[in-house]
Protein backbone atom coordinates (compact mmCIF):
# COMPACT_ATOMS: atom_id res chain seq x y z
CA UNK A 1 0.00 0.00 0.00
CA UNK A 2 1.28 3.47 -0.91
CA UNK A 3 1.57 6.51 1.41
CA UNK A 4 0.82 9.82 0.44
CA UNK A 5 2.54 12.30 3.48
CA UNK A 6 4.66 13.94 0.94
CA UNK A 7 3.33 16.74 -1.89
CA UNK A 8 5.61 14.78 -4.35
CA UNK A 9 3.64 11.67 -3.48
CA UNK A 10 0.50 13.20 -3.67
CA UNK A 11 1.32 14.98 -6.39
CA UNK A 12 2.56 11.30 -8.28
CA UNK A 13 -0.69 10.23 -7.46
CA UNK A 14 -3.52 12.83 -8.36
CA UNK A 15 -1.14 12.36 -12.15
CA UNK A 16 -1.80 8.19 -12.50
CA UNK A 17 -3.97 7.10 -14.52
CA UNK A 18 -5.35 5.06 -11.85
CA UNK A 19 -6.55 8.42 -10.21
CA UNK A 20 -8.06 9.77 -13.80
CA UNK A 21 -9.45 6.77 -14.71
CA UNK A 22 -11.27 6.52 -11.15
CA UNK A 23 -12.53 10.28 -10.73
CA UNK A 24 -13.80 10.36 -14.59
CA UNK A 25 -15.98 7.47 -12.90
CA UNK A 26 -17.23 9.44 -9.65
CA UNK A 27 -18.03 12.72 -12.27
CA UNK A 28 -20.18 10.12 -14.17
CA UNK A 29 -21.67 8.70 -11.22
CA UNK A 30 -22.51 12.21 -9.78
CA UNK A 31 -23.55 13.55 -13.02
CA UNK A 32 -21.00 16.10 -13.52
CA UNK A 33 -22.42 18.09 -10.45
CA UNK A 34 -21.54 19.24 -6.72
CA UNK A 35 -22.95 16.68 -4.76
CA UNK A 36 -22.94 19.34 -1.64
CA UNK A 37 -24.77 22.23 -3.44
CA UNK A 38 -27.37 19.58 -4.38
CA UNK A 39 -28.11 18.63 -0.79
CA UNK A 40 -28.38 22.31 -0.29
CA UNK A 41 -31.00 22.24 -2.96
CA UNK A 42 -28.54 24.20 -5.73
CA UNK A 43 -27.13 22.71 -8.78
CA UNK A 44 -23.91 23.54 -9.98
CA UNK A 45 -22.89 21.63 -12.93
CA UNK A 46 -19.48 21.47 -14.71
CA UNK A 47 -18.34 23.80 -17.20
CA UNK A 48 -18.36 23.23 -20.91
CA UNK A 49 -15.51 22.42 -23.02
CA UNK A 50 -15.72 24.86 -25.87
CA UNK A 51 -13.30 24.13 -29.22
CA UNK A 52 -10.26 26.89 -28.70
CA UNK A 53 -10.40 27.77 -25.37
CA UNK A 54 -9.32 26.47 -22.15
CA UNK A 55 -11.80 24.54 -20.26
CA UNK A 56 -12.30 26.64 -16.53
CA UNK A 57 -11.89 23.98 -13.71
CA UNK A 58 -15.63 24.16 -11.84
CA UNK A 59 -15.45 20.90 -10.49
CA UNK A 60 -13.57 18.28 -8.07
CA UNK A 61 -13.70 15.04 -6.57
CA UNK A 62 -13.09 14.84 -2.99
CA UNK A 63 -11.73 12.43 -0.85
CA UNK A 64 -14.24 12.07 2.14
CA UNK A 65 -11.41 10.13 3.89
CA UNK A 66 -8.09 11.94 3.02
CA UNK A 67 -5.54 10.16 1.50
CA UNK A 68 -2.94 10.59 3.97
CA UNK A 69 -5.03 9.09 6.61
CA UNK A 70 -6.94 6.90 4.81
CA UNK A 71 -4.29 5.30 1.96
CA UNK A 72 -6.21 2.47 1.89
CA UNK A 73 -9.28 4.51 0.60
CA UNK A 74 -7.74 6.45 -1.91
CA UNK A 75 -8.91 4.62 -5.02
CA UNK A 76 -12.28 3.64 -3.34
CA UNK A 77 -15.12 4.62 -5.20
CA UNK A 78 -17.38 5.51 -2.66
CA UNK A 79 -14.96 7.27 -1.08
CA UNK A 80 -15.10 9.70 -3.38
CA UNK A 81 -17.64 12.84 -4.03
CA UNK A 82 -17.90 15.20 -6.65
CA UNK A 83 -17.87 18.88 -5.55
CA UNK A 84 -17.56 22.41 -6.67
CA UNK A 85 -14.54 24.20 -5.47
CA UNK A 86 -16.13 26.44 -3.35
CA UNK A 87 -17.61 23.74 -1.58
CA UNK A 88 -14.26 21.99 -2.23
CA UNK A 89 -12.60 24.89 0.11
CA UNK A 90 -15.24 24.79 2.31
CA UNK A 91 -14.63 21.01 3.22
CA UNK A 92 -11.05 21.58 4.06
CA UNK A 93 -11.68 25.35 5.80
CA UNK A 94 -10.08 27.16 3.08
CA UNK A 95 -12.16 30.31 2.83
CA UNK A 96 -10.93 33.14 1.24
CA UNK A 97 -12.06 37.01 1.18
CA UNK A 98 -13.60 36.28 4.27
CA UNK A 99 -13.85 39.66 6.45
CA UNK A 100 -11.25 40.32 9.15
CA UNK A 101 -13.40 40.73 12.71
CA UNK A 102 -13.33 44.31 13.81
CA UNK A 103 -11.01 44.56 17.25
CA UNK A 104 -13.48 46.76 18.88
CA UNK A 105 -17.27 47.47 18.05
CA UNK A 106 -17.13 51.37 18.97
CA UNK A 107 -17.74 53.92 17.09
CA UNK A 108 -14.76 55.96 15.58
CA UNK A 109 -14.56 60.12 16.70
């Protein structure tokens, strides 16, 4: 079994074609859309590839059990979810723009 502590050995990994071969399977099996935005009763639904121009990344697939935890998991099917990247961000507290909390609540003279 592999371990993936290292960003090299991540990085090896989410580049096999074990790993492409698996998420093209959970973006089939969740339709191409953020599985979290539909429990919130939103759809968000990959982008389209259009001839000449880059395709913009709208979706990911998610571990649910990280892969440097979980090795074991990582090329477990239902392991895996299909989200947006907001929600993506959300899942592993990376929010950005997110407003600084003011030090004091007084008003200014």
């Amino acid at each position: 079994m592999s371990e993936y502590k290292t960003e090299a050995q991540k990085k090896k990994f989410y580049r096999s074609g074990d790993w492409e071969s698996l998420r093209q399977q959970a973006l089939d099996r969740d339709n191409h859309e953020c599985q979290q935005c539909k429990r919130e009763g939103e759809v968000h639904v990959d982008s389209k590839k259009v001839e000449g121009v880059r395709k913009t990344i709208e979706l990911n697939v998610h571990h649910k059990y990280e892969i440097e935890d979980y090795p074991q998991l990582a090329l477990v099917l239902d392991n895996l979810e299909t989200v947006c990247l907001n929600c993506h961000n959300k899942l592993h507290n990376r929010v950005f723009g997110a407003t600084k909390q003011k030090k004091w609540d007084d008003e200014r003279w």
